[in-house]
Protein backbone atom coordinates (compact mmCIF):
# COMPACT_ATOMS: atom_id res chain seq x y z
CA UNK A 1 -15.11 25.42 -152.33
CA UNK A 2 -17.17 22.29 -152.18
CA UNK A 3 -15.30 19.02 -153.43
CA UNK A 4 -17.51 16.70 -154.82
CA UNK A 5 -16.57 13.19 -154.87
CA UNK A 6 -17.28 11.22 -158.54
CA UNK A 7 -18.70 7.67 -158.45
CA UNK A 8 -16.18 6.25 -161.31
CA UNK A 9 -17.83 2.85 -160.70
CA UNK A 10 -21.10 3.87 -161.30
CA UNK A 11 -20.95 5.91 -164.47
CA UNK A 12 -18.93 2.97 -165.78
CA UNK A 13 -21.82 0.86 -165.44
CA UNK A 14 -24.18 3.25 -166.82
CA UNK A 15 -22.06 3.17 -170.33
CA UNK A 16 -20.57 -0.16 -170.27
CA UNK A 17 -16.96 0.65 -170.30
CA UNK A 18 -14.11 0.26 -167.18
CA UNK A 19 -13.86 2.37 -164.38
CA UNK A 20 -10.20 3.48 -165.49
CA UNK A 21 -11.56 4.27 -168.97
CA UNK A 22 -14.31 6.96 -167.36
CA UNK A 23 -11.68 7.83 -165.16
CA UNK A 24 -9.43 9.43 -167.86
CA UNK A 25 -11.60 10.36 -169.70
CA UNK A 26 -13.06 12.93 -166.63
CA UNK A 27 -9.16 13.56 -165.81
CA UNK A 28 -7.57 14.46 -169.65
CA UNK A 29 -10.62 16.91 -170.00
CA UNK A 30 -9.11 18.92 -167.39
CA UNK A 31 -5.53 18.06 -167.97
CA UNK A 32 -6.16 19.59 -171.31
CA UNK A 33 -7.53 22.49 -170.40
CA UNK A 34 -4.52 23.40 -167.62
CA UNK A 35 -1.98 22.68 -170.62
CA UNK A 36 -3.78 24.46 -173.09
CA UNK A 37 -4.34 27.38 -170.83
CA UNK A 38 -0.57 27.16 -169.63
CA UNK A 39 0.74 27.18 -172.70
CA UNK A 40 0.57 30.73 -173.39
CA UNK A 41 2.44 33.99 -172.46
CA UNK A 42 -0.27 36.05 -170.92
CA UNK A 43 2.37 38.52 -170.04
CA UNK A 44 3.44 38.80 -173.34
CA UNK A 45 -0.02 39.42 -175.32
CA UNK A 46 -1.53 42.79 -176.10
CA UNK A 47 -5.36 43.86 -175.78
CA UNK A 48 -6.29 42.72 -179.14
CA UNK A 49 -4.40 39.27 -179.36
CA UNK A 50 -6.08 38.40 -175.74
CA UNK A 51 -9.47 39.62 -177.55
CA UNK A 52 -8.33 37.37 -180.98
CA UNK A 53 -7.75 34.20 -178.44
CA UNK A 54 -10.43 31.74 -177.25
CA UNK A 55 -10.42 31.73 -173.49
CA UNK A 56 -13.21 29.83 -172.88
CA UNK A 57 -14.39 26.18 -172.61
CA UNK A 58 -17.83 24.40 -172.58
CA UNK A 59 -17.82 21.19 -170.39
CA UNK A 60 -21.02 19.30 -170.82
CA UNK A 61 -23.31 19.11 -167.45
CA UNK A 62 -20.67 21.66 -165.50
CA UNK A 63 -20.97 25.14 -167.91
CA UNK A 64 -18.50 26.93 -169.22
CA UNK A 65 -14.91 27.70 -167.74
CA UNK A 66 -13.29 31.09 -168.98
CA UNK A 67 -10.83 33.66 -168.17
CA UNK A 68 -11.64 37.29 -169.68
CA UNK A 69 -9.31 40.00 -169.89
CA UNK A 70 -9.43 41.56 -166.92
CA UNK A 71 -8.89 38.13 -164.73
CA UNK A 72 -5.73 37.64 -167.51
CA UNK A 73 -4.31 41.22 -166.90
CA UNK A 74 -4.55 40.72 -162.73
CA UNK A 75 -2.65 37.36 -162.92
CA UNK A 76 -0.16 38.55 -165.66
CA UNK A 77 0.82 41.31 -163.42
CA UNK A 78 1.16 38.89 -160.26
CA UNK A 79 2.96 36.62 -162.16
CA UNK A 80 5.64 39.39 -163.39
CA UNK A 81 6.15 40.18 -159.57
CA UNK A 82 7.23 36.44 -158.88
């Protein structure tokens, strides 16, 4: 996987706000999702509570991040194992 490294400094500028301020905000959107995502028992859901839930999220200029079912099922079974 490429790593692509973000000029902080530069979108600052752009917007007029601090470097820190762009920095968190890039940071919590992630931090969000991992603690939202976390958050739930995946081992512990059936078929159609995993179809009920919203697994997905839209991040403006990257696309959309989601887990379906199947990629929920294979980790859920891993994760009983550790």
């Amino acid at each position: 996987m490429d790593v692509t490294e973000i000029d902080f400094q530069k979108i600052a500028d752009k917007y007029g706000m601090s470097k820190g301020d762009i920095r968190n905000i890039y940071y919590d959107t992630f931090e969000f999702i991992y603690k939202t995502i976390s958050s739930l028992e995946y081992t512990e859901m059936s078929d159609e509570e995993l179809d009920a839930m919203k697994t997905s999220f839209n991040i403006p200029g990257l696309g959309k991040l989601y887990l379906d079912r199947k990629t929920i099922k294979k980790f859920a079974e891993i994760w009983k194992k550790q």
